[in-house]
C-alpha atoms as a PDB file:
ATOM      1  CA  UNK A   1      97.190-138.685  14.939  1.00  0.00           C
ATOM      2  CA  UNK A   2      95.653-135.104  15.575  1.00  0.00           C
ATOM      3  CA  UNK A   3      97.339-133.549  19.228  1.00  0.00           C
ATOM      4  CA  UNK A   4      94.666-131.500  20.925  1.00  0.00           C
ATOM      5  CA  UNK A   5      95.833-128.330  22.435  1.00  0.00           C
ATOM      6  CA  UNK A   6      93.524-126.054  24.136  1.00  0.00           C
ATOM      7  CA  UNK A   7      94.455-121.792  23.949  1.00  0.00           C
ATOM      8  CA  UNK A   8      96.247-121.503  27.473  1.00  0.00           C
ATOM      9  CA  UNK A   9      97.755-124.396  27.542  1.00  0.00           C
ATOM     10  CA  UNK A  10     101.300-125.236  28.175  1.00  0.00           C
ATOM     11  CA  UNK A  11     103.353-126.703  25.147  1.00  0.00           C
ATOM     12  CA  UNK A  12     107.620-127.660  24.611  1.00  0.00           C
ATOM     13  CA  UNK A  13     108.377-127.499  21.193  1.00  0.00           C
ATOM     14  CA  UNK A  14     110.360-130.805  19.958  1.00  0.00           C
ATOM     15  CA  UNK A  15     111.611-129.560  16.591  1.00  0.00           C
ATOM     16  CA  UNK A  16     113.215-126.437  15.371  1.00  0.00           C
ATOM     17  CA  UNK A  17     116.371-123.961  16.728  1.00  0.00           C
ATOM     18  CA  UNK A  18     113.737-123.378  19.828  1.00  0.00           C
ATOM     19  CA  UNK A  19     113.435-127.322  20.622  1.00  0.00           C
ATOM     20  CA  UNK A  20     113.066-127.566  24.112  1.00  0.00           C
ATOM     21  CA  UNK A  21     111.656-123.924  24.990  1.00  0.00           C
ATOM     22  CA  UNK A  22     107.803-123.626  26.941  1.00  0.00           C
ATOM     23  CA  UNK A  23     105.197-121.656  25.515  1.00  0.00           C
ATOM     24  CA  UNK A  24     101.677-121.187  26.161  1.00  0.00           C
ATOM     25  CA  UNK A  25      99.354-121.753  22.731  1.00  0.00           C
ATOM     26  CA  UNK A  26      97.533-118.448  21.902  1.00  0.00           C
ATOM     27  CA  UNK A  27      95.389-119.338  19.226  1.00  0.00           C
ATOM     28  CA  UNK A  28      94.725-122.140  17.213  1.00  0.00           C
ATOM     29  CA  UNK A  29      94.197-122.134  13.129  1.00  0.00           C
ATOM     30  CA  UNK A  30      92.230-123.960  10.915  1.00  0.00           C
ATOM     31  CA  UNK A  31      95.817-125.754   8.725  1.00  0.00           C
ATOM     32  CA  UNK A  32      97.296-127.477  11.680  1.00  0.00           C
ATOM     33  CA  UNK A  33      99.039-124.803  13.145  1.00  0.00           C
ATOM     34  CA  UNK A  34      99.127-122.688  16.145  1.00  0.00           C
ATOM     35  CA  UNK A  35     100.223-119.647  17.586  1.00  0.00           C
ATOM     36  CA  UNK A  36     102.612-119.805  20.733  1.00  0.00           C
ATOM     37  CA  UNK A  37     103.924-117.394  23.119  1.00  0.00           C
ATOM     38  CA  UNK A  38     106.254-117.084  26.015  1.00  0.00           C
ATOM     39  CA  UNK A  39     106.413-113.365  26.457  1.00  0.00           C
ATOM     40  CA  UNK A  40     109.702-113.143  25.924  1.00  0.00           C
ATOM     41  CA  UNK A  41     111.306-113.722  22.803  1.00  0.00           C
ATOM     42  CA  UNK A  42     108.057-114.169  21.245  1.00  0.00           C
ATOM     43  CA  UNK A  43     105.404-111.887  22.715  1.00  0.00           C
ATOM     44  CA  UNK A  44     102.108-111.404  21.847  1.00  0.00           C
ATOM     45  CA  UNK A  45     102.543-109.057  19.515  1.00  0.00           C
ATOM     46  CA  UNK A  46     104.152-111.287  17.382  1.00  0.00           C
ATOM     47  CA  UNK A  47     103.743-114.965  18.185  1.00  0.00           C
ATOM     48  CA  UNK A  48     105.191-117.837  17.035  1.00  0.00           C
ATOM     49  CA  UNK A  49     103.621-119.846  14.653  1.00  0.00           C
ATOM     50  CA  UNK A  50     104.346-123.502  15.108  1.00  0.00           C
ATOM     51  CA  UNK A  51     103.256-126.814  13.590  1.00  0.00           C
ATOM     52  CA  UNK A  52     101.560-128.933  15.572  1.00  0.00           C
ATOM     53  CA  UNK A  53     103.448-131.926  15.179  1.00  0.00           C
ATOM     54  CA  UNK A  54     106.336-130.119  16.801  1.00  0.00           C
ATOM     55  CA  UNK A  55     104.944-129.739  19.785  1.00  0.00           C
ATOM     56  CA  UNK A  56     104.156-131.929  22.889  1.00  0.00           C
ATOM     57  CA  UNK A  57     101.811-130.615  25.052  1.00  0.00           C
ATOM     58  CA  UNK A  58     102.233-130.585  29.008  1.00  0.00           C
ATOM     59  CA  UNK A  59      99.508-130.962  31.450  1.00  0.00           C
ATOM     60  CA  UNK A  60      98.772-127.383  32.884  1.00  0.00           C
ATOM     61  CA  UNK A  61      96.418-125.088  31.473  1.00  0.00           C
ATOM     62  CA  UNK A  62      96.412-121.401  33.069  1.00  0.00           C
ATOM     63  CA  UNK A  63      93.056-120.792  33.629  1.00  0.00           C
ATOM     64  CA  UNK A  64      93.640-117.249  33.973  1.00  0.00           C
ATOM     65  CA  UNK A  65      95.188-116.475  30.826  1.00  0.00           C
ATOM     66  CA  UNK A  66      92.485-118.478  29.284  1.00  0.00           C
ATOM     67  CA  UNK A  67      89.732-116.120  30.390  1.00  0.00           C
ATOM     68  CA  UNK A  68      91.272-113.374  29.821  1.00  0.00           C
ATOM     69  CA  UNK A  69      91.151-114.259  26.247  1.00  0.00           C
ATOM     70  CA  UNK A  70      87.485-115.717  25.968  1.00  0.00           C
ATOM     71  CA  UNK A  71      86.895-112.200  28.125  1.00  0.00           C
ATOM     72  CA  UNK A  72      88.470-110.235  24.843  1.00  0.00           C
ATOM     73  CA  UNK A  73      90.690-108.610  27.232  1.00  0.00           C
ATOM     74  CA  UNK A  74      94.197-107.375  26.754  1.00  0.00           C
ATOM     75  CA  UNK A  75      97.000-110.198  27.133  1.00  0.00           C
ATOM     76  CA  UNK A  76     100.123-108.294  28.013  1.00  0.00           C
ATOM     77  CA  UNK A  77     103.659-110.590  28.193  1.00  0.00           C
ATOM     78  CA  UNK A  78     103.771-110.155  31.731  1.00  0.00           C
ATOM     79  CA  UNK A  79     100.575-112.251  31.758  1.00  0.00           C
ATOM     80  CA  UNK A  80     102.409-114.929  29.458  1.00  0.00           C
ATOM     81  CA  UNK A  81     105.669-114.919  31.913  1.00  0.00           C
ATOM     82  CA  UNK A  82     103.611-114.932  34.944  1.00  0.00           C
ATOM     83  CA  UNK A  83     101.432-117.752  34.076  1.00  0.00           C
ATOM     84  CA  UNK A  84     104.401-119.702  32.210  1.00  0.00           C
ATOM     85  CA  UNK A  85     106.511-119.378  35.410  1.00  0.00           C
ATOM     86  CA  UNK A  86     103.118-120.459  37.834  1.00  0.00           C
ATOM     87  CA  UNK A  87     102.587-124.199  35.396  1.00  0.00           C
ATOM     88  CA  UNK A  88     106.218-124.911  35.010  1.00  0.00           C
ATOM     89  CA  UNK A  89     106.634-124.561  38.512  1.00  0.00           C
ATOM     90  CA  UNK A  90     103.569-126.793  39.178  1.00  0.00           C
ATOM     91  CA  UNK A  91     104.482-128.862  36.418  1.00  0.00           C
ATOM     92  CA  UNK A  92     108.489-129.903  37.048  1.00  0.00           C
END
């Protein structure tokens, strides 16, 4: 079964030492695998990369982050907290 994540979009991982823990995918590879963020821990200058079988993805995509990115503008990890703190707040 092949889990569709979108870049923006907010993720929990379910395996790992960080089970549990939000992020927001980055960017998506071609073996399976993405790159997650939550701008603290793991900022986006070095992101996480995760499997994505360990990850369950959450309804809330932040739309703003999102174009920022198709934009090719800077993401900073204030932009990660900020629109981690606006889904999960929407989302719980």
């Amino acid at each position: 079964m092949e889990i569709s994540l979108e870049t923006g979009q907010l993720v929990v991982s379910t395996a790992g030492r960080d089970r549990g823990k939000f992020y927001l995918v980055l960017e998506e590879t071609l073996d399976n695998k993405v790159y997650v963020v939550d701008g603290e821990i793991r900022k986006v200058a070095n992101p996480k990369r995760k499997n994505k079988k360990h990850l369950r993805p959450c309804p809330g995509i932040s739309s703003e982050f999102t174009q920022k990115l198709k934009a090719g503008l800077k993401i900073t990890d204030l932009d990660v907290r900020k629109a981690l703190k606006e889904i999960i707040t929407n989302y719980t």
